[in-house]
PDB file of N, CA and C in Angstrom:
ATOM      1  N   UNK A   1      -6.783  47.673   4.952  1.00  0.00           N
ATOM      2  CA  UNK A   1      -5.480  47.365   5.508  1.00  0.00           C
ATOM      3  C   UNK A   1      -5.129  45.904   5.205  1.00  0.00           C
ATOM      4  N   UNK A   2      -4.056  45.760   4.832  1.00  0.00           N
ATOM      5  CA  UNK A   2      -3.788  44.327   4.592  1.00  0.00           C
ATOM      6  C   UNK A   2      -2.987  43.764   5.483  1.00  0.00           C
ATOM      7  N   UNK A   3      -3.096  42.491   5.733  1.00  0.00           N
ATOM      8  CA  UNK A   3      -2.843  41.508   7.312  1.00  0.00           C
ATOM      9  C   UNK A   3      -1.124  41.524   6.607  1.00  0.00           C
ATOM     10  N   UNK A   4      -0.474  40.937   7.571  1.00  0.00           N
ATOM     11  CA  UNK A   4       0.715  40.658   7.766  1.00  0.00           C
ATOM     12  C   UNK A   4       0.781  39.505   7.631  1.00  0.00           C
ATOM     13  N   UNK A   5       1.707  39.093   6.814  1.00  0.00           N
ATOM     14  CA  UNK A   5       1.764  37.396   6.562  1.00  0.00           C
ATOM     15  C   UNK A   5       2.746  36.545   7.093  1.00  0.00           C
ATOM     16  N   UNK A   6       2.780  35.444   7.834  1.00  0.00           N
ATOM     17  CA  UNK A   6       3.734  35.200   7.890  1.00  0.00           C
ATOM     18  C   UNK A   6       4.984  34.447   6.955  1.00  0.00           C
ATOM     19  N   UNK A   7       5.845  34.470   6.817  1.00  0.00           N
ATOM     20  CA  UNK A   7       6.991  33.779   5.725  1.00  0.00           C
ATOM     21  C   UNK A   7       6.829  31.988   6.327  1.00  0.00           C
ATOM     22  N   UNK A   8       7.079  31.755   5.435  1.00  0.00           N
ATOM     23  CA  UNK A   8       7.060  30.260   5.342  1.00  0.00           C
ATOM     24  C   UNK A   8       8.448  30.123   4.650  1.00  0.00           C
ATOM     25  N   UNK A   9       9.369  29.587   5.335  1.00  0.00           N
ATOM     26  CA  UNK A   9      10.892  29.070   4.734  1.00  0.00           C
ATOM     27  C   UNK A   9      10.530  28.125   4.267  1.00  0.00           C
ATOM     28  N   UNK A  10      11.636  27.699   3.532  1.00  0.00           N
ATOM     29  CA  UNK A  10      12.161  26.018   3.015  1.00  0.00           C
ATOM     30  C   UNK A  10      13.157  25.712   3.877  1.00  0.00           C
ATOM     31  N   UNK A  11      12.733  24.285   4.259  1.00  0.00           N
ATOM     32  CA  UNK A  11      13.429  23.951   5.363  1.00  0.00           C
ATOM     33  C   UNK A  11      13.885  22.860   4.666  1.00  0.00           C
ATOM     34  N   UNK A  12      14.744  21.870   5.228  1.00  0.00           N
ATOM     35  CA  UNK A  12      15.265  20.434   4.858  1.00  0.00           C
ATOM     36  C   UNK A  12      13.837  19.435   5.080  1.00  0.00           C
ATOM     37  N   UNK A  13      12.971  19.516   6.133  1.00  0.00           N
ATOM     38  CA  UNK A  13      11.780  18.893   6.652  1.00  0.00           C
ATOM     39  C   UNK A  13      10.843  18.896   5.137  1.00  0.00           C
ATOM     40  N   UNK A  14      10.508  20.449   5.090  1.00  0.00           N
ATOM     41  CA  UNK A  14       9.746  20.652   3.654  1.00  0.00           C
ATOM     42  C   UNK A  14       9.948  19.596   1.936  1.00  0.00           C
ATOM     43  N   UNK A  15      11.513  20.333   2.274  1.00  0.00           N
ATOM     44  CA  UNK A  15      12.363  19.358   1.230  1.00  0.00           C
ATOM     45  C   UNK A  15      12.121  17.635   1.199  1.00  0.00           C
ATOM     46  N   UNK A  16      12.042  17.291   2.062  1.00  0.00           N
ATOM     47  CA  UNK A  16      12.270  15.928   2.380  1.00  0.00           C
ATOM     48  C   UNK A  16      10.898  15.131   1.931  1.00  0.00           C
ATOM     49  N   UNK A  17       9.794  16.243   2.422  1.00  0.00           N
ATOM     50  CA  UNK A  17       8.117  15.927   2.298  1.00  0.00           C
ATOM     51  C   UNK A  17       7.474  15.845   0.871  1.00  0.00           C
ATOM     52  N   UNK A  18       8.421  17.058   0.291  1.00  0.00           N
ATOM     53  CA  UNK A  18       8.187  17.257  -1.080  1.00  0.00           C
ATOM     54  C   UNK A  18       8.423  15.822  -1.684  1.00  0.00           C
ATOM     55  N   UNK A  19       9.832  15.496  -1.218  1.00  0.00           N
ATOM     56  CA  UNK A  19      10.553  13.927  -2.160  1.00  0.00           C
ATOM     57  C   UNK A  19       9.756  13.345  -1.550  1.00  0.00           C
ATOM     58  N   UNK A  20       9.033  12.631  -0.826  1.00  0.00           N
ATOM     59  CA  UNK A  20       8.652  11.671  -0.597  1.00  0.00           C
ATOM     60  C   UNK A  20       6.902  11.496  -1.320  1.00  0.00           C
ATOM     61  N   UNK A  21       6.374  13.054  -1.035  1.00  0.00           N
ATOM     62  CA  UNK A  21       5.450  13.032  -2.179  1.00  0.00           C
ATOM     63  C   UNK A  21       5.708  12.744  -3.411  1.00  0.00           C
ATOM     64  N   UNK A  22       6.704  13.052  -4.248  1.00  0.00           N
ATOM     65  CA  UNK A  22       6.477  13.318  -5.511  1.00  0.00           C
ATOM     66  C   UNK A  22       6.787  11.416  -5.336  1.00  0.00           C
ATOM     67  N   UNK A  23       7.640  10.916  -4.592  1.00  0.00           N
ATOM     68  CA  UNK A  23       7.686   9.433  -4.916  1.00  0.00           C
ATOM     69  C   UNK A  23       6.638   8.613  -5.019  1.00  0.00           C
ATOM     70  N   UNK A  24       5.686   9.000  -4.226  1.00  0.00           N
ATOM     71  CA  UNK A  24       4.156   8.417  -3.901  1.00  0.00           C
ATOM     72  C   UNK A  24       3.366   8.404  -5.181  1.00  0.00           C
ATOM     73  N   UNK A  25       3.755   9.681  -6.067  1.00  0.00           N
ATOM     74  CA  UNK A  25       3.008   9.925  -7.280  1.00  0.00           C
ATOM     75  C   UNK A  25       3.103   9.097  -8.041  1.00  0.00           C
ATOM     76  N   UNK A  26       3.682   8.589  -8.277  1.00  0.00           N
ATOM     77  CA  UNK A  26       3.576   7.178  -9.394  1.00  0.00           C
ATOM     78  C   UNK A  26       2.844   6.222  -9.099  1.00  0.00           C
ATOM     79  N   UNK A  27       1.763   5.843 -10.284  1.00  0.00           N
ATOM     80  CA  UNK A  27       1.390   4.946 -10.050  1.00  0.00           C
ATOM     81  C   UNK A  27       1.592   3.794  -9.946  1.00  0.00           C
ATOM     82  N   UNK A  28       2.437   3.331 -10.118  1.00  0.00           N
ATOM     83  CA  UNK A  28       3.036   1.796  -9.694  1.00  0.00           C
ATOM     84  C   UNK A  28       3.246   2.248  -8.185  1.00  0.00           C
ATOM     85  N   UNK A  29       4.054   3.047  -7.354  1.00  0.00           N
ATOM     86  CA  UNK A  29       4.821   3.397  -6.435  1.00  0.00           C
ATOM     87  C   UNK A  29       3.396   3.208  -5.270  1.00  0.00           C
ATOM     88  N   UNK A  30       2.362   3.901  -5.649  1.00  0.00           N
ATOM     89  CA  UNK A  30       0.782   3.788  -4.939  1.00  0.00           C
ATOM     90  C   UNK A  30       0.269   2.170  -5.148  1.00  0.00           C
ATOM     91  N   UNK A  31       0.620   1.748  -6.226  1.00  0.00           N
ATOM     92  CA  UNK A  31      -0.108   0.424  -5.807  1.00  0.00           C
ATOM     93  C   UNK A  31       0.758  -0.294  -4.888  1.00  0.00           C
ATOM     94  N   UNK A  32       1.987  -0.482  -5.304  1.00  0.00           N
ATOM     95  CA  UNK A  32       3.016  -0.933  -3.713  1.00  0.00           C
ATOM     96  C   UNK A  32       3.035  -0.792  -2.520  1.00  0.00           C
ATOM     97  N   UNK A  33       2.436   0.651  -2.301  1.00  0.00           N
ATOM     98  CA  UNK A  33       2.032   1.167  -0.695  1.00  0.00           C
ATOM     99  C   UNK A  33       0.835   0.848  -0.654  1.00  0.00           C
ATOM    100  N   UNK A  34      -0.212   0.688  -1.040  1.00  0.00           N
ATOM    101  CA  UNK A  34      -1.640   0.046  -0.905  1.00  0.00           C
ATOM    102  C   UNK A  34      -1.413  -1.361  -0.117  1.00  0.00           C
ATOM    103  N   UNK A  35      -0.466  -1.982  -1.623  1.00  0.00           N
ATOM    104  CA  UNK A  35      -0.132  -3.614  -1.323  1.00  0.00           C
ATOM    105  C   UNK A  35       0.797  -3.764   0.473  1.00  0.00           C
ATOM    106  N   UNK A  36       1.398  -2.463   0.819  1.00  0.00           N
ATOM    107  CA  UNK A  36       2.116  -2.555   1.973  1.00  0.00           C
ATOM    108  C   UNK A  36       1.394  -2.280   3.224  1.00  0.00           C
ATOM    109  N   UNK A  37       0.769  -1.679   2.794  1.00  0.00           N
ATOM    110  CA  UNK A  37       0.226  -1.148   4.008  1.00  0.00           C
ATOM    111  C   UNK A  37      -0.785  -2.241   4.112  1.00  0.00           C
ATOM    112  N   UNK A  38      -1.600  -2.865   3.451  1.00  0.00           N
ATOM    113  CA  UNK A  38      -2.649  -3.926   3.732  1.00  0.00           C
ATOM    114  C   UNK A  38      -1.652  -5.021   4.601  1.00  0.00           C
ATOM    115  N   UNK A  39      -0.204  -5.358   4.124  1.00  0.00           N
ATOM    116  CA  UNK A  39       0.497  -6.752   4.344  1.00  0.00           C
ATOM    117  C   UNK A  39       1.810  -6.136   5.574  1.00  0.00           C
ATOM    118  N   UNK A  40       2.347  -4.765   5.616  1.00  0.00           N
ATOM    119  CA  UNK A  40       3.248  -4.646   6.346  1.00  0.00           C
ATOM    120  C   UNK A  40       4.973  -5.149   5.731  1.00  0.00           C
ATOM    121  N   UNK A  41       4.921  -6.210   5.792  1.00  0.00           N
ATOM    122  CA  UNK A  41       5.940  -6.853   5.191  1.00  0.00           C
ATOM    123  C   UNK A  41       5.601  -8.249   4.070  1.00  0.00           C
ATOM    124  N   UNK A  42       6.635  -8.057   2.824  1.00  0.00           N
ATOM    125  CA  UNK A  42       6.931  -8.785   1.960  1.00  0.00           C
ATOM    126  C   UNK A  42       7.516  -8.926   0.807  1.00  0.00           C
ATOM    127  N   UNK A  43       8.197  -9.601   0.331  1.00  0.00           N
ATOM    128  CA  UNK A  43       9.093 -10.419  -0.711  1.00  0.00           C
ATOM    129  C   UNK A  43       8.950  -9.979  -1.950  1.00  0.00           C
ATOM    130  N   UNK A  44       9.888  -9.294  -2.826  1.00  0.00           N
ATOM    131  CA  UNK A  44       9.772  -8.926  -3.869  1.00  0.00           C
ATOM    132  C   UNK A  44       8.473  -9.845  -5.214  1.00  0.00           C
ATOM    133  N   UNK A  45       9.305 -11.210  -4.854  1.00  0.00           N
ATOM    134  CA  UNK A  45       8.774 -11.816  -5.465  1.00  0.00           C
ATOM    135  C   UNK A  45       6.766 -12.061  -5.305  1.00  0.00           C
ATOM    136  N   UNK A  46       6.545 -11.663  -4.190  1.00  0.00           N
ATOM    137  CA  UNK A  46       4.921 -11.783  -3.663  1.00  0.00           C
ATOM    138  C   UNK A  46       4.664 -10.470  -4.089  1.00  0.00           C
ATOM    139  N   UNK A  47       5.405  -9.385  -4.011  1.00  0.00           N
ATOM    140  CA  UNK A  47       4.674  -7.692  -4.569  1.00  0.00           C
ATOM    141  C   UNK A  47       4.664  -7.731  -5.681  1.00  0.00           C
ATOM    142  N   UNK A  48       5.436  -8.258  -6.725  1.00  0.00           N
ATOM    143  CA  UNK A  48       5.542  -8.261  -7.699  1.00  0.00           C
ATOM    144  C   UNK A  48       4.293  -9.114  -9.030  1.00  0.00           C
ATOM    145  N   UNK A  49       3.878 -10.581  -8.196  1.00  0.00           N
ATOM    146  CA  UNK A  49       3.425 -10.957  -8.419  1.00  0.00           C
ATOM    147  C   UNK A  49       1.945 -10.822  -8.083  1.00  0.00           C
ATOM    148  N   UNK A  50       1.748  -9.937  -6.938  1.00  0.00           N
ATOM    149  CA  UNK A  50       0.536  -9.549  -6.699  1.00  0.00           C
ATOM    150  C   UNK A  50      -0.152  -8.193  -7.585  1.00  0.00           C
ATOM    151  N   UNK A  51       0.903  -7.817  -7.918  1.00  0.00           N
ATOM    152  CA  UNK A  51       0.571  -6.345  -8.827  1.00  0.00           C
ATOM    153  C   UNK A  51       0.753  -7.167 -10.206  1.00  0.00           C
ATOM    154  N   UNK A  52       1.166  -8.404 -10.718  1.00  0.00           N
ATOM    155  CA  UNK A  52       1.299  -8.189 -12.103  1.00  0.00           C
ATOM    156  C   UNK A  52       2.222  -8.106 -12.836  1.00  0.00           C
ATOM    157  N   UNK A  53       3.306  -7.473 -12.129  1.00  0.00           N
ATOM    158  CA  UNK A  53       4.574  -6.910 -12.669  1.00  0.00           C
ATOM    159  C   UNK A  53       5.959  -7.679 -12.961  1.00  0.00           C
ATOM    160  N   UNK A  54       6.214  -6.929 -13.439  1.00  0.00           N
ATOM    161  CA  UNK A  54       8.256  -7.451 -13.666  1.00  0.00           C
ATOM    162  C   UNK A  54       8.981  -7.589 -12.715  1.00  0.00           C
ATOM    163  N   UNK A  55       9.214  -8.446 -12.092  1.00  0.00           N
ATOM    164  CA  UNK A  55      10.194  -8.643 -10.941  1.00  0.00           C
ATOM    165  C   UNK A  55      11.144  -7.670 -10.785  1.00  0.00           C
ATOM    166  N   UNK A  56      11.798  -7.365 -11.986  1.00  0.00           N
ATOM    167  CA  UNK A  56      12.797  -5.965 -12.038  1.00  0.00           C
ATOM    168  C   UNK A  56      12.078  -4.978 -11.448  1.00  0.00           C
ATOM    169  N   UNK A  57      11.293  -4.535 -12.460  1.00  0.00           N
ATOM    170  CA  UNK A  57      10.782  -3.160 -12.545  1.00  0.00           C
ATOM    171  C   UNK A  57      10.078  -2.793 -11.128  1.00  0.00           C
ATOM    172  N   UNK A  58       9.620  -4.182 -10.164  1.00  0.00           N
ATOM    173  CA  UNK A  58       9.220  -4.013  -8.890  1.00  0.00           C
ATOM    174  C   UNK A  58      10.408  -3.751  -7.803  1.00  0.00           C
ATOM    175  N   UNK A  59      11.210  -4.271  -8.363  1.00  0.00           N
ATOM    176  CA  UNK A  59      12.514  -4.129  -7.574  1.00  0.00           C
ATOM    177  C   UNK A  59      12.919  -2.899  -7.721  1.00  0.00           C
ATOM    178  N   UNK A  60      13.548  -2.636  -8.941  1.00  0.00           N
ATOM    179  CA  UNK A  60      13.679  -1.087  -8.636  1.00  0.00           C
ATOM    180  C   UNK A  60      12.934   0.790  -8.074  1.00  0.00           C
ATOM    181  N   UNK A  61      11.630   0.127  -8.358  1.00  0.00           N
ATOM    182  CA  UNK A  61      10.837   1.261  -7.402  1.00  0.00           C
ATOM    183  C   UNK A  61      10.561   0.744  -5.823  1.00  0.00           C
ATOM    184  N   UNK A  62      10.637  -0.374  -5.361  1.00  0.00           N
ATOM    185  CA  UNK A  62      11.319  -0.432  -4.551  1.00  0.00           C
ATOM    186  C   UNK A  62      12.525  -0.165  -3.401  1.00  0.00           C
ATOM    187  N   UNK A  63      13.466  -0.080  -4.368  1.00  0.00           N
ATOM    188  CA  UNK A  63      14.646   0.071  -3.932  1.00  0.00           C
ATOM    189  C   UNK A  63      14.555   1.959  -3.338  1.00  0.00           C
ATOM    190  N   UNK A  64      14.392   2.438  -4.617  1.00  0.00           N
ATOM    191  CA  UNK A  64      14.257   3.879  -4.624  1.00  0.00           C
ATOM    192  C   UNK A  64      13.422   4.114  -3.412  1.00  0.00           C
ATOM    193  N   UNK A  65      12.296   3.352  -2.883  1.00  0.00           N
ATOM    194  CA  UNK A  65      11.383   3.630  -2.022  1.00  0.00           C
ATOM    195  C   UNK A  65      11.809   3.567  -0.934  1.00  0.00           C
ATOM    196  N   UNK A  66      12.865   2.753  -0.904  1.00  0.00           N
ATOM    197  CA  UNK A  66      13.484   2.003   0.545  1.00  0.00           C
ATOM    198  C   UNK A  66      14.795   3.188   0.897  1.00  0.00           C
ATOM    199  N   UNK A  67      15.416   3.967  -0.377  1.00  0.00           N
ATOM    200  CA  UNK A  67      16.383   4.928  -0.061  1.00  0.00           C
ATOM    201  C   UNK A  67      15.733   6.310   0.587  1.00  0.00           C
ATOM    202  N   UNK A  68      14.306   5.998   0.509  1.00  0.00           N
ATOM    203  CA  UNK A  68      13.768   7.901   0.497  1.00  0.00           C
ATOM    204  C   UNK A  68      12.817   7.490   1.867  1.00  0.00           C
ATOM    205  N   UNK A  69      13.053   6.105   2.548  1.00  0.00           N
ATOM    206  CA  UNK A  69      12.420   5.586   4.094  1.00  0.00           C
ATOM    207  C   UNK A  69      11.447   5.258   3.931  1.00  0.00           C
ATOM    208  N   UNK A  70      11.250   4.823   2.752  1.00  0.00           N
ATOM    209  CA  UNK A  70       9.441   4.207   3.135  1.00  0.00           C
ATOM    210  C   UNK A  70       9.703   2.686   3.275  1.00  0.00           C
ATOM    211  N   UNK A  71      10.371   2.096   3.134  1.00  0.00           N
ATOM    212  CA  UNK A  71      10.795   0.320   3.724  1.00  0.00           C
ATOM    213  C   UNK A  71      12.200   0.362   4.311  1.00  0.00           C
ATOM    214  N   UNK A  72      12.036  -0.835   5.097  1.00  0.00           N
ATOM    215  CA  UNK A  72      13.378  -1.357   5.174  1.00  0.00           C
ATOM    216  C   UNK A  72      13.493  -2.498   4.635  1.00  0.00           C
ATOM    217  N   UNK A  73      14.692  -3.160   4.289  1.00  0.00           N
ATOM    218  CA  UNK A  73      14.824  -4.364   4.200  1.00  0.00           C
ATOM    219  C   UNK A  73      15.565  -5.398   4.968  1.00  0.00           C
ATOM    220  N   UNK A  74      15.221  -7.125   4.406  1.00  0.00           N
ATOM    221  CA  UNK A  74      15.427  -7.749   5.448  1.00  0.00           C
ATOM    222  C   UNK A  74      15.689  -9.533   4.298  1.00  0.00           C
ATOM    223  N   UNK A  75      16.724  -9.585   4.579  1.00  0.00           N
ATOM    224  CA  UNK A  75      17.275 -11.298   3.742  1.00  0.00           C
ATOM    225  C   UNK A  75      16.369 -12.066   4.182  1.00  0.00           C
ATOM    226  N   UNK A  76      16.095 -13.125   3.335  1.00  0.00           N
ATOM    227  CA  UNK A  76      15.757 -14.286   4.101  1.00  0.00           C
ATOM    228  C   UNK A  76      16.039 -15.530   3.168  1.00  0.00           C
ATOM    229  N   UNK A  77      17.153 -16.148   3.454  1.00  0.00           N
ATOM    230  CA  UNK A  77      17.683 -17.421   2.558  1.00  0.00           C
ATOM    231  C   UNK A  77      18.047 -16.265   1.233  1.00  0.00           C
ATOM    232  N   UNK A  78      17.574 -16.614  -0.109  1.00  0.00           N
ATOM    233  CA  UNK A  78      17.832 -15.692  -1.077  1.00  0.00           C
ATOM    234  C   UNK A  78      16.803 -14.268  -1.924  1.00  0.00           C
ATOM    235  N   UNK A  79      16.403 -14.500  -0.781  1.00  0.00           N
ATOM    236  CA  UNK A  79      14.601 -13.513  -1.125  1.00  0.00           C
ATOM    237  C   UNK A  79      15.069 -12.016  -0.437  1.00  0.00           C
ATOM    238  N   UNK A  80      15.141 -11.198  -0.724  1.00  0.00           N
ATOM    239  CA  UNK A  80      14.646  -9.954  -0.097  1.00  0.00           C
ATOM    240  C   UNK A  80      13.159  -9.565   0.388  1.00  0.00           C
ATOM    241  N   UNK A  81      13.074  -9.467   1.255  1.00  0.00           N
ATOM    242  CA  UNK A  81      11.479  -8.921   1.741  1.00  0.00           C
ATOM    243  C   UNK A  81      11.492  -6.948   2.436  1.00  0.00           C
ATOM    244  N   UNK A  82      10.517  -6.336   1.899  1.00  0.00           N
ATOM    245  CA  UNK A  82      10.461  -5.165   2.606  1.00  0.00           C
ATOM    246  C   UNK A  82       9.741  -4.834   3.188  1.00  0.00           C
ATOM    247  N   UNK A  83       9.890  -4.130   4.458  1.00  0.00           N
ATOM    248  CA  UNK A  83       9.241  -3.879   5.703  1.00  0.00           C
ATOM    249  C   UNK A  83       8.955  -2.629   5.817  1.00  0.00           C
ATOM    250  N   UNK A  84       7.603  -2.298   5.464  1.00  0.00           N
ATOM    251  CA  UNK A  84       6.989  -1.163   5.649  1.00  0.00           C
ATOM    252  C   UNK A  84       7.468  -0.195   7.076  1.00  0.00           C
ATOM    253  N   UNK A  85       7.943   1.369   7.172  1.00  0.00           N
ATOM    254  CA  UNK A  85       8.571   1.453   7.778  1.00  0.00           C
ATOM    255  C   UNK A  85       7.035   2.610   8.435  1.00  0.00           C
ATOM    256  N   UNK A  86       6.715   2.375   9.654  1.00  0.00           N
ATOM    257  CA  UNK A  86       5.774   3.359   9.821  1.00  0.00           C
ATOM    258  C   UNK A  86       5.981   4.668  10.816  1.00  0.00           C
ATOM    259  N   UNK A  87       5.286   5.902   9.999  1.00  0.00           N
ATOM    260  CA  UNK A  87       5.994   6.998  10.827  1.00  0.00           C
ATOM    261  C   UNK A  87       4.315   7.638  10.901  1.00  0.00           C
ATOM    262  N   UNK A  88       4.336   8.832  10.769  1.00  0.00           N
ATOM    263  CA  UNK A  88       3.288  10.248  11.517  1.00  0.00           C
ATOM    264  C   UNK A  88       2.745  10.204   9.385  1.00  0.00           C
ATOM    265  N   UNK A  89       4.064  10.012   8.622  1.00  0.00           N
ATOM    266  CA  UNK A  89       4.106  10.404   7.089  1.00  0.00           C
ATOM    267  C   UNK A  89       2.888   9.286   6.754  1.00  0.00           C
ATOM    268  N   UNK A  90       3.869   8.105   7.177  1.00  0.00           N
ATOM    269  CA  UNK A  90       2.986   7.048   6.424  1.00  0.00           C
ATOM    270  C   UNK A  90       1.476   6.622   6.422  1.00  0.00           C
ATOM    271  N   UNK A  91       1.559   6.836   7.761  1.00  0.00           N
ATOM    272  CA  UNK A  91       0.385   6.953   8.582  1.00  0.00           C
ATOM    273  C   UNK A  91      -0.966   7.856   7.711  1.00  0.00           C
ATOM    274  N   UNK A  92      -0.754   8.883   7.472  1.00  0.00           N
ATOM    275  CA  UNK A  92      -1.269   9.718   6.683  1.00  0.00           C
ATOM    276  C   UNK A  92      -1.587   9.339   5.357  1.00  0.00           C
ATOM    277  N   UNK A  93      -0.388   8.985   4.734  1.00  0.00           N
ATOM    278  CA  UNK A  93      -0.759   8.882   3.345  1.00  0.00           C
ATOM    279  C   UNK A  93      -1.689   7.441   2.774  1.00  0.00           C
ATOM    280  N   UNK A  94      -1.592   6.821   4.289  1.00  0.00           N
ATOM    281  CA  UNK A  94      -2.494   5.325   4.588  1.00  0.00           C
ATOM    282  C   UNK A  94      -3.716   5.994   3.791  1.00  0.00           C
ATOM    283  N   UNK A  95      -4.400   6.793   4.649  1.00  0.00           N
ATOM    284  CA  UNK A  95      -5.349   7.377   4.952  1.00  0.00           C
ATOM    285  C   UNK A  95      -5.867   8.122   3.835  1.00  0.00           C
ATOM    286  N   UNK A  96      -4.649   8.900   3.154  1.00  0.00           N
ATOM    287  CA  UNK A  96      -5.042   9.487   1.915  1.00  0.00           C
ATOM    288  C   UNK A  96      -5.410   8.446   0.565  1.00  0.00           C
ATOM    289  N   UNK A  97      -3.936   7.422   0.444  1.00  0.00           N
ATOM    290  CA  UNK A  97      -4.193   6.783  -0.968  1.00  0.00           C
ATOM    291  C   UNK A  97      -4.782   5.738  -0.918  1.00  0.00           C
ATOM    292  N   UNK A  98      -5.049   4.895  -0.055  1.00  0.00           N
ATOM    293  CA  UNK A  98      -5.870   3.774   0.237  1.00  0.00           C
ATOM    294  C   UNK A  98      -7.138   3.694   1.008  1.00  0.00           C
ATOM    295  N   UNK A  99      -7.599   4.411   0.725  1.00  0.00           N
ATOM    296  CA  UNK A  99      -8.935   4.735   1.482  1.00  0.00           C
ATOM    297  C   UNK A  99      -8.891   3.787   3.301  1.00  0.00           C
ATOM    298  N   UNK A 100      -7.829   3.788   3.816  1.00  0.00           N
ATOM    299  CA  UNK A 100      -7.678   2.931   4.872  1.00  0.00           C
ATOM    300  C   UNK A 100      -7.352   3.668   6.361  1.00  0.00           C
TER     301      UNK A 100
END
């Protein structure tokens, strides 16, 4: 006899989990959340320079990161800084990609 299964919908929640995974997948995108989650908050110019990278190219996965809730941001004089935004998600993926 075979069990009864239950259905699993697609929900907007699902949807949302999916985008935020597949954003995580990049590797640049993982070393940024490593670098965030160790520091919480900071300055393009300090993530950028701590990874190595192009000030641009940090900025714009950034940005993208900050539209899909994983930062907020915050002025200061002419610097942008981003503020790790922490939820139940982030929390988790602490745990998963940073051995933390």
């Amino acid at each position: 006899m075979r069990p009864t299964y239950q259905k699993i919908p697609l929900t907007s929640e699902t949807t949302k989990m999916a985008r935020l995974l597949e954003l995580a997948g990049d590797p640049t995108r993982l070393r940024i959340l490593c670098f965030m989650f160790k520091y919480e908050k900071a300055c393009v110019t300090d993530i950028a320079e701590s990874l190595d990278m192009n000030l641009n190219a940090i900025s714009h996965h950034l940005q993208i990161m900050r539209d899909n809730g994983y930062f907020e941001t915050e002025r200061i004089g002419n610097m942008i800084c981003y503020i790790l935004i922490k939820n139940k998600f982030t929390k988790l993926l602490k745990k998963i990609v940073c051995n933390q």
